[in-house]
C-alpha atoms as a PDB file:
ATOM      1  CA  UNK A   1     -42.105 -18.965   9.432  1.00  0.00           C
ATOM      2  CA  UNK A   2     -40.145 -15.510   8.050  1.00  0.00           C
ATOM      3  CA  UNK A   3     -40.109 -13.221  10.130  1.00  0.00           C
ATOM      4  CA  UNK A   4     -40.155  -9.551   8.817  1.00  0.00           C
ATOM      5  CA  UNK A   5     -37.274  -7.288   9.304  1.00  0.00           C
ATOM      6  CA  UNK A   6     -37.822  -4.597  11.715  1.00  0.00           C
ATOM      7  CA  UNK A   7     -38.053  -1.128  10.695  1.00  0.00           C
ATOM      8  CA  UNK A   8     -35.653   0.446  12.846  1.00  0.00           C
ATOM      9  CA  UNK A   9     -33.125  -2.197  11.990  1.00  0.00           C
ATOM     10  CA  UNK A  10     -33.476  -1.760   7.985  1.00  0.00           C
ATOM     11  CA  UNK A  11     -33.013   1.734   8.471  1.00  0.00           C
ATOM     12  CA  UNK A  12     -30.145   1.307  10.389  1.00  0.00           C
ATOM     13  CA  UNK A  13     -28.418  -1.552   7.346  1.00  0.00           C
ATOM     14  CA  UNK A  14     -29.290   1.198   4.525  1.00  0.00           C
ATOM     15  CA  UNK A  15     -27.529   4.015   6.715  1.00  0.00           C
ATOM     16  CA  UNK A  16     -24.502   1.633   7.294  1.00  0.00           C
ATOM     17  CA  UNK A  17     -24.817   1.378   3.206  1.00  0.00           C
ATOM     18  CA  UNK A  18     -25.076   4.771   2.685  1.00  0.00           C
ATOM     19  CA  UNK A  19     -21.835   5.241   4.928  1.00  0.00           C
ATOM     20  CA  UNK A  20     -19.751   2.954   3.416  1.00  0.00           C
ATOM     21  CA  UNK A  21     -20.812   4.097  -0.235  1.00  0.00           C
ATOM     22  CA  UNK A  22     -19.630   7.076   0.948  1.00  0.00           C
ATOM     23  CA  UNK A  23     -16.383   6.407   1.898  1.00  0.00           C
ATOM     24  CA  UNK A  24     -15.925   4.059  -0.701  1.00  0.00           C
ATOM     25  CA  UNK A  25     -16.632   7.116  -2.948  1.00  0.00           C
ATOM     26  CA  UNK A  26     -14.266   9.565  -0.806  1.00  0.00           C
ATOM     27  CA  UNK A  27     -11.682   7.056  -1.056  1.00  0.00           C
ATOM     28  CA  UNK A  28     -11.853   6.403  -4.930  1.00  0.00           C
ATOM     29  CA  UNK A  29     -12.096   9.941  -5.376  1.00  0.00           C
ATOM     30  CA  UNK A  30      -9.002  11.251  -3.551  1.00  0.00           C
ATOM     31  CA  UNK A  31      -6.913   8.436  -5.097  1.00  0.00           C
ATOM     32  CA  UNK A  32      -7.878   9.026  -7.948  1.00  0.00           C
ATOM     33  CA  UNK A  33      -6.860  12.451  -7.818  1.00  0.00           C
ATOM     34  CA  UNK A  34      -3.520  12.094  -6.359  1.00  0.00           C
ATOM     35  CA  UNK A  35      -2.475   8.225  -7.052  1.00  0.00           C
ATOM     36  CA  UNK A  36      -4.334   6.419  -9.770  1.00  0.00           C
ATOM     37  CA  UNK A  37      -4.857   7.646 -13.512  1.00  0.00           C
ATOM     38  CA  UNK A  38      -7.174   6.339 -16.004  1.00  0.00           C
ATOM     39  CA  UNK A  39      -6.148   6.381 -19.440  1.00  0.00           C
ATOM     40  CA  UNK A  40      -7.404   5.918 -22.841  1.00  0.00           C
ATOM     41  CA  UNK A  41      -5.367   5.457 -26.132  1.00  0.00           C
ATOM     42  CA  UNK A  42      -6.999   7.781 -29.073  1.00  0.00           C
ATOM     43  CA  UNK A  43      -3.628   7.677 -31.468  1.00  0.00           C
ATOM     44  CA  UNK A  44      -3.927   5.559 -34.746  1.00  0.00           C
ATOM     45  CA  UNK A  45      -0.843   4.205 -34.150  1.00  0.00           C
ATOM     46  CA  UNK A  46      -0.392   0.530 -33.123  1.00  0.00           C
ATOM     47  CA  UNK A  47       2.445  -0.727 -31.433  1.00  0.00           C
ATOM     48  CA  UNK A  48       3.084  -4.341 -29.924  1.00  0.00           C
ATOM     49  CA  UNK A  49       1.960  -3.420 -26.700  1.00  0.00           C
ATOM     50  CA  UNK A  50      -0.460  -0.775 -27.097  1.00  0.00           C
ATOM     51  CA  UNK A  51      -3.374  -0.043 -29.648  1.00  0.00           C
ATOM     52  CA  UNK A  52      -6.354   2.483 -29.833  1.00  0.00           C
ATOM     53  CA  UNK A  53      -9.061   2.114 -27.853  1.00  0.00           C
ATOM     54  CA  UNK A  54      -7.107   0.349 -25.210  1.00  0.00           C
ATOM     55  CA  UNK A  55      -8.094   2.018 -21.341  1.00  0.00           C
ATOM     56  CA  UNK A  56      -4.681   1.962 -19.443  1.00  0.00           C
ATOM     57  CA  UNK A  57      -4.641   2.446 -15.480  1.00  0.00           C
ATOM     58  CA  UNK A  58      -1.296   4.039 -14.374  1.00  0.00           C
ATOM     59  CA  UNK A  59      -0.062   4.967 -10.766  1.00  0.00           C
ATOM     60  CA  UNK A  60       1.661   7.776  -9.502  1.00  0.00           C
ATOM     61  CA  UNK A  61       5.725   6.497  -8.314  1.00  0.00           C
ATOM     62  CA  UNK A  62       8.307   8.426  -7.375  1.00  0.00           C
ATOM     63  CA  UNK A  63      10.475   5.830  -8.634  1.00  0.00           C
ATOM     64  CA  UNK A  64      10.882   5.450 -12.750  1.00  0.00           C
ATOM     65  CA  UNK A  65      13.213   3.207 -14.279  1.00  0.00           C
ATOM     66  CA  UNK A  66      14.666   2.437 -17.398  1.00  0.00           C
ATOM     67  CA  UNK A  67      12.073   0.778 -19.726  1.00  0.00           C
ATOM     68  CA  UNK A  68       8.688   1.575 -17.709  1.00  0.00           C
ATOM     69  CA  UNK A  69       6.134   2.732 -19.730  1.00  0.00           C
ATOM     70  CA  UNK A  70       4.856   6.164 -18.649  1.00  0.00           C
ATOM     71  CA  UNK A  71       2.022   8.423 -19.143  1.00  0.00           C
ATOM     72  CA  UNK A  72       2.873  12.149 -18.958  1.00  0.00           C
ATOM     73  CA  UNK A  73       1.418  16.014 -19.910  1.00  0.00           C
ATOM     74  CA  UNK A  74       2.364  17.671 -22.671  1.00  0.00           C
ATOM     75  CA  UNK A  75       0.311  20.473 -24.133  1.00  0.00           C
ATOM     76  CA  UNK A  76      -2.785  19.621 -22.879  1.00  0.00           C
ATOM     77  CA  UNK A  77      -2.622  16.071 -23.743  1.00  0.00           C
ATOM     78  CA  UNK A  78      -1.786  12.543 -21.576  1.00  0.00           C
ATOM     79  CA  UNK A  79       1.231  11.092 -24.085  1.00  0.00           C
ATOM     80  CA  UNK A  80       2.731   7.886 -23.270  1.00  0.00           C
ATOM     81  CA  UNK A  81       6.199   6.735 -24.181  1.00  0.00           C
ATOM     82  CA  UNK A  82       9.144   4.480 -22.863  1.00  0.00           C
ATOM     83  CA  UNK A  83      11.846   5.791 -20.309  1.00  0.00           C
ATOM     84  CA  UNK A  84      14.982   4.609 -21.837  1.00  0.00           C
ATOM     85  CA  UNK A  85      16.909   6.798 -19.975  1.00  0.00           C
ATOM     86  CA  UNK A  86      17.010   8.637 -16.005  1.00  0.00           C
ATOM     87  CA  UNK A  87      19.430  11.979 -15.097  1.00  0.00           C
ATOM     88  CA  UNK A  88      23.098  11.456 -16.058  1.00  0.00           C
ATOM     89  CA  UNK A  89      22.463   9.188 -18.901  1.00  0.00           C
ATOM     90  CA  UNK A  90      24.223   8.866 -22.298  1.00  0.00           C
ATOM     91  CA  UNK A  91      21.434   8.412 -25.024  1.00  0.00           C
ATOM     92  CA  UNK A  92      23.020   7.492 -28.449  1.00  0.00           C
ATOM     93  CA  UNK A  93      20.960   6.679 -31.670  1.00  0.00           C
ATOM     94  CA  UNK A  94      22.437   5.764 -34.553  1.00  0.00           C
ATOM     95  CA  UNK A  95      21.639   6.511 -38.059  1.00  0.00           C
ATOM     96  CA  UNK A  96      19.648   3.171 -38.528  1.00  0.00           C
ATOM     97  CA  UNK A  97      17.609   3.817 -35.223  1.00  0.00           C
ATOM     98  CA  UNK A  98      19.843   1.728 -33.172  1.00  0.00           C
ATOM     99  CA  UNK A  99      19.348   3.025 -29.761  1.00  0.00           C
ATOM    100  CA  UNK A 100      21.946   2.622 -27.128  1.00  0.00           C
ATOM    101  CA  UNK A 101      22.243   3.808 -23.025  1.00  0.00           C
ATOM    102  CA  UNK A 102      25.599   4.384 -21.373  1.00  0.00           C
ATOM    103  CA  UNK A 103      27.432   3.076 -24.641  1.00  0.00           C
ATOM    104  CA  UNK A 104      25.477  -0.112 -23.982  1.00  0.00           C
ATOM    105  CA  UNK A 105      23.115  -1.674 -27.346  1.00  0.00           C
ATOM    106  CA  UNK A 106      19.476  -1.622 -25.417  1.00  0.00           C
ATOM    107  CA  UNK A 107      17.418  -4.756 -26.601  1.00  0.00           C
ATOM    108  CA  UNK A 108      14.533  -3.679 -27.449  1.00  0.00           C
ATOM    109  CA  UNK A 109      11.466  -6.173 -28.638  1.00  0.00           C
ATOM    110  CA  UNK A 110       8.701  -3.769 -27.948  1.00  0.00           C
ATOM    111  CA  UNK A 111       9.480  -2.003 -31.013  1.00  0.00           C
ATOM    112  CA  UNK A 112       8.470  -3.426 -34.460  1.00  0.00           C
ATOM    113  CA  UNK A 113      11.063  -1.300 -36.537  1.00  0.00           C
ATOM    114  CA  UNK A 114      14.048   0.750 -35.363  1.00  0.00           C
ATOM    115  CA  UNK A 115      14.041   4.454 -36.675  1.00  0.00           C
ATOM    116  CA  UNK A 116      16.379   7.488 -36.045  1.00  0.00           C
ATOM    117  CA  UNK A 117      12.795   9.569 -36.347  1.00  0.00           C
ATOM    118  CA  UNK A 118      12.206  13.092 -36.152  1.00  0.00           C
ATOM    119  CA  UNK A 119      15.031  14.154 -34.294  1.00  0.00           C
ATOM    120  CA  UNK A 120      16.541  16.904 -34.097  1.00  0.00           C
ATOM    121  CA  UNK A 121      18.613  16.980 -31.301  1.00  0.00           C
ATOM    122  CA  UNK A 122      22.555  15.947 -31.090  1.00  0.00           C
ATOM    123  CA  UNK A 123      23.910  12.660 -30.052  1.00  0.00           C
ATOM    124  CA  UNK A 124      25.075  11.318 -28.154  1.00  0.00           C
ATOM    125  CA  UNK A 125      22.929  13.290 -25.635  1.00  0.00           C
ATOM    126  CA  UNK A 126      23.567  13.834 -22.204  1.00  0.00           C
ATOM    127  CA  UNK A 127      20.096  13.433 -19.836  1.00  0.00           C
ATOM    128  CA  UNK A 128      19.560  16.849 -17.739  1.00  0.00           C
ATOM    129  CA  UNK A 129      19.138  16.653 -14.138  1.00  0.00           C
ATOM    130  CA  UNK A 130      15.775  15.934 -12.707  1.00  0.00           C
ATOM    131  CA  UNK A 131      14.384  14.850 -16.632  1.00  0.00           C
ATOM    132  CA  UNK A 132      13.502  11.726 -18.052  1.00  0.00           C
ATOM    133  CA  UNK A 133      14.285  10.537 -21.664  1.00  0.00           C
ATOM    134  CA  UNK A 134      11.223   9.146 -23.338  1.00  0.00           C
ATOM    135  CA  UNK A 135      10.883   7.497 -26.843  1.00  0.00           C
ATOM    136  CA  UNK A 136       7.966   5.949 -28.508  1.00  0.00           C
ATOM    137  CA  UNK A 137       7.667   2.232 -29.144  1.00  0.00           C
ATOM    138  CA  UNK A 138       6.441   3.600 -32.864  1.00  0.00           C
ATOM    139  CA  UNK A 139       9.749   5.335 -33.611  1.00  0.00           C
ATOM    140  CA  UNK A 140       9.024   5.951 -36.943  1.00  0.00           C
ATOM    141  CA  UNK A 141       5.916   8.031 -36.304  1.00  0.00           C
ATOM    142  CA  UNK A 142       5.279   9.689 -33.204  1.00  0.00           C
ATOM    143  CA  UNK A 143       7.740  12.333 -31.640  1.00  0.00           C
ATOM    144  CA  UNK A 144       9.343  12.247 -28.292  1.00  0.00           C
ATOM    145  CA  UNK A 145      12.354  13.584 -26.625  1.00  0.00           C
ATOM    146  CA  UNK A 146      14.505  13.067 -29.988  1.00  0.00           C
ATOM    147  CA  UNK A 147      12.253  15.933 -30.726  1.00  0.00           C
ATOM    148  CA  UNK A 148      13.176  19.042 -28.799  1.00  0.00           C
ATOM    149  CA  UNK A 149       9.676  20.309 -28.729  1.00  0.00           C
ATOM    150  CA  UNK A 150       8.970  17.823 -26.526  1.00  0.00           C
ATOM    151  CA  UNK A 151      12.279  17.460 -25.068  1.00  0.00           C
ATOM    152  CA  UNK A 152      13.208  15.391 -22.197  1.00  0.00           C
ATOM    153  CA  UNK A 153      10.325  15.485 -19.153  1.00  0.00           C
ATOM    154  CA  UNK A 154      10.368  16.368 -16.130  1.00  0.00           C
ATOM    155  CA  UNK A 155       8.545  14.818 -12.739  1.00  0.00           C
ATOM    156  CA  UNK A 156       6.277  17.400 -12.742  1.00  0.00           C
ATOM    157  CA  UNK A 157       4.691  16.383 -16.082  1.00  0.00           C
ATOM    158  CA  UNK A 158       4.400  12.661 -15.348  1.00  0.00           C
ATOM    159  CA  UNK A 159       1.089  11.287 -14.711  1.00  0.00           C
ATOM    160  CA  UNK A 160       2.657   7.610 -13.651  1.00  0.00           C
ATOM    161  CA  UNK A 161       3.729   4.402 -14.394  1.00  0.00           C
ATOM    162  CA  UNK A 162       1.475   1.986 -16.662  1.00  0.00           C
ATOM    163  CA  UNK A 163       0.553  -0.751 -14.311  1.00  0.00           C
ATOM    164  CA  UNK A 164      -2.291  -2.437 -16.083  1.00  0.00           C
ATOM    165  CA  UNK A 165      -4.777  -2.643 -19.263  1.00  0.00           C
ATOM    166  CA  UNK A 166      -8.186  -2.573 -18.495  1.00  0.00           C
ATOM    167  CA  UNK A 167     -10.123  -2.381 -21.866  1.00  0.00           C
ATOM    168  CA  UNK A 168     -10.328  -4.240 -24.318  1.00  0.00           C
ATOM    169  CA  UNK A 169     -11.428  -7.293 -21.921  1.00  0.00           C
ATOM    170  CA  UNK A 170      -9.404 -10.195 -24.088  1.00  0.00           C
ATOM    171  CA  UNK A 171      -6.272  -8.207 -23.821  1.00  0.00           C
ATOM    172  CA  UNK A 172      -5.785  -7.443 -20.580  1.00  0.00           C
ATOM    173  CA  UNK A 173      -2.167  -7.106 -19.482  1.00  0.00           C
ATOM    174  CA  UNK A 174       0.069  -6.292 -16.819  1.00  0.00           C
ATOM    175  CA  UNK A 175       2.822  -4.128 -17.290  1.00  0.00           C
END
């Protein structure tokens, strides 16, 4: 034979709900403003690892490194590009688009054709304190710091570090 649940105790469950919805909520909320970034990719350009429509989730590091993918602010939109190179860093591109860091050839199969671009800044190029060199992994297309308008970044513009894909569903990916 059921028995029915008691009253008092079924209002006591939905307020232990209600409690933990709520700091489920509080939680998601504040790390979502501080830590954790959603993303969406509007640009018509494809690349090999990203494509339109594709919902990126990104985290907030301290720590970037050569080759992470990043998501930063620049005039009023969420851009992401490559870090090929940190403070202190020689970036050299040649003529053909051949991109090199430290007077080292960086292998790069994340790109599907080299280009020189739109740039219009001098190299080899020294990396400024405290800024990050960023290029596209569509070279031939979209502007980054080759460009000086968008120039090298700095920490305060970066939203974080691509850790995951999240939409479409039969291309999710880790970064």
């Amino acid at each position: 034979m059921n028995k029915k649940p008691k009253p008092q105790a079924m209002k006591s469950s939905i307020w232990r709900l209600l409690v933990l919805s709520g700091i489920t909520v509080a939680i998601m909320f504040v790390l979502t403003l501080f830590c954790i970034r959603v993303v969406a990719i509007h640009s018509p350009v494809r690349t090999a690892t990203l494509d339109r429509g594709d919902v990126l989730v990104s985290l907030k590091q301290k720590k970037i490194k050569r080759g992470d993918l990043i998501a930063f602010s620049y005039d009023n939109k969420v851009l992401i590009r490559r870090c090929i190179g940190i403070q202190g860093d020689w970036i050299d591109i040649d003529k053909n688009g051949a991109v090199s860091v430290n007077f080292e050839s960086l292998k790069e199969n994340y790109i599907s054709n080299q280009s020189k671009g739109n740039a219009d800044i001098q190299f080899p190029y020294q990396v400024p304190e405290n800024r990050y060199f960023v290029l596209s992994d569509s070279r031939d297309v979209l502007s980054d710091s080759r460009n000086s308008a968008i120039g090298c970044i700095s920490e305060q513009q970066i939203v974080g570090n691509l850790l995951f894909r999240v939409w479409p569903l039969n291309r999710l990916y880790i970064f």
